[in-house]
C-alpha atoms as a PDB file:
ATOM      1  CA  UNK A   1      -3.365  34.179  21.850  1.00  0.00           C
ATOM      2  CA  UNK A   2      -3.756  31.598  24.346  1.00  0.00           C
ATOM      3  CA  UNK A   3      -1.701  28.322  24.714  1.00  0.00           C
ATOM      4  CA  UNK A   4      -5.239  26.000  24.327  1.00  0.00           C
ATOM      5  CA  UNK A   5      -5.559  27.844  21.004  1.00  0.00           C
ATOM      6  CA  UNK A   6      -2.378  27.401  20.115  1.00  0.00           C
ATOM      7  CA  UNK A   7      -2.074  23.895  20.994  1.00  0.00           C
ATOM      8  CA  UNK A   8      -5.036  23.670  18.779  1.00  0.00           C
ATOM      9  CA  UNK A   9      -4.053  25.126  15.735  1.00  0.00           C
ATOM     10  CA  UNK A  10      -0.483  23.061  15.878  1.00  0.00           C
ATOM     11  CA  UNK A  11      -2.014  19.540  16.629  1.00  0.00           C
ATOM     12  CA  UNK A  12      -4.067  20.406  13.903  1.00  0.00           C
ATOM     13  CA  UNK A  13      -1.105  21.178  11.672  1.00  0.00           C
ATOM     14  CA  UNK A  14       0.414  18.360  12.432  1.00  0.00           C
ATOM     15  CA  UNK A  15      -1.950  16.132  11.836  1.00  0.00           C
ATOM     16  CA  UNK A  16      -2.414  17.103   8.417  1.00  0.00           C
ATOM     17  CA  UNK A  17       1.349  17.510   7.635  1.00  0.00           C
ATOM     18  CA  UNK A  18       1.259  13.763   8.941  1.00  0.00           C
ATOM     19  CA  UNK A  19      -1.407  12.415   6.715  1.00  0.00           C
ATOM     20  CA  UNK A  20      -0.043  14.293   3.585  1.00  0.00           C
ATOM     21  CA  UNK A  21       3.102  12.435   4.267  1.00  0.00           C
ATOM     22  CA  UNK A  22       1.355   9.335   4.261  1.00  0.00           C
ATOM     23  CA  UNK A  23      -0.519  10.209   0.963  1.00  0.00           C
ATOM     24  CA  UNK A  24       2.073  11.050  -1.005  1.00  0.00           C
ATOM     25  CA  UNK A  25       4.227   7.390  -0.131  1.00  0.00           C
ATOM     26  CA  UNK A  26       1.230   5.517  -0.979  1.00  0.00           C
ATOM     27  CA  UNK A  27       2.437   7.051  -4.600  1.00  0.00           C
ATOM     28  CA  UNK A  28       5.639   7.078  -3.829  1.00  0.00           C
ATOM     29  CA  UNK A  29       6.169   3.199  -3.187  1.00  0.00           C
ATOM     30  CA  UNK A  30       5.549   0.144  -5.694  1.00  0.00           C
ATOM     31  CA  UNK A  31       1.935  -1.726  -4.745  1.00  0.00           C
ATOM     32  CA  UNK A  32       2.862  -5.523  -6.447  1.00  0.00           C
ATOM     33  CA  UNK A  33       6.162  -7.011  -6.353  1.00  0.00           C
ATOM     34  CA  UNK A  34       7.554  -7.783  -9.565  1.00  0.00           C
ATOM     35  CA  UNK A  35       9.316 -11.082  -8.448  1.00  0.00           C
ATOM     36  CA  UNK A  36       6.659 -13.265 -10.356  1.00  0.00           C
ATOM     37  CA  UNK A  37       7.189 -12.402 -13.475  1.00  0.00           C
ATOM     38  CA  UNK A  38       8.293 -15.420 -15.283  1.00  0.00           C
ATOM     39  CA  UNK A  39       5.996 -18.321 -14.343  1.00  0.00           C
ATOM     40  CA  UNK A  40       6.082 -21.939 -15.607  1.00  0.00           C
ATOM     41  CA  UNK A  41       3.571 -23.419 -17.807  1.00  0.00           C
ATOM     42  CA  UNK A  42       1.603 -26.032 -15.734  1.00  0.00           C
ATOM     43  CA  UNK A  43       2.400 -29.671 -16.505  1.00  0.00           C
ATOM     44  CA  UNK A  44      -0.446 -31.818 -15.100  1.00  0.00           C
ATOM     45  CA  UNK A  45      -3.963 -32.019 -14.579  1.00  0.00           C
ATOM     46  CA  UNK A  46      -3.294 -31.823 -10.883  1.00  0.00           C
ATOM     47  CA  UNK A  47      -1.093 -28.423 -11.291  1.00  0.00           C
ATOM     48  CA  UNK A  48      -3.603 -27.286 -13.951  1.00  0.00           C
ATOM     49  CA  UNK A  49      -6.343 -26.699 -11.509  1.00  0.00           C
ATOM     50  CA  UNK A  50      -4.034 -25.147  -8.766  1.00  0.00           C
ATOM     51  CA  UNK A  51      -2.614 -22.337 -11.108  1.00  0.00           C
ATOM     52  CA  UNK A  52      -6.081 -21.647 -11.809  1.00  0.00           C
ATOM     53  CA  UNK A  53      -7.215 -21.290  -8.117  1.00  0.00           C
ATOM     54  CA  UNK A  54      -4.541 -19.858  -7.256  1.00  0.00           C
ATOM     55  CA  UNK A  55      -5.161 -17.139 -10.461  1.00  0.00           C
ATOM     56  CA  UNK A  56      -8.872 -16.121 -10.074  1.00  0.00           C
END
């Protein structure tokens, strides 16, 4: 076998070792922090319209 094919077949290896890494922490690691979970009821008219733009 020749070093080109070689070269070949292990880049190729590697690349797909690589991005099955990456796959398997995007289900590995938490997507939304779970700091906001208490949040305070809006007093005014002013803060009112702000926690609702800010929740669309």
């Amino acid at each position: 076998m020749s070093y080109f094919k070689l070269k070949l077949i292990l880049s190729g290896l590697g690349g797909v070792i690589f991005s099955f890494i990456f796959i398997l922490l995007t289900f590995v690691l938490p997507v939304k922090d779970k700091r906001d979970a208490f949040v305070p009821k809006p007093k005014g008219k002013l803060q009112i319209i702000s926690h609702s733009l800010k929740n669309r």
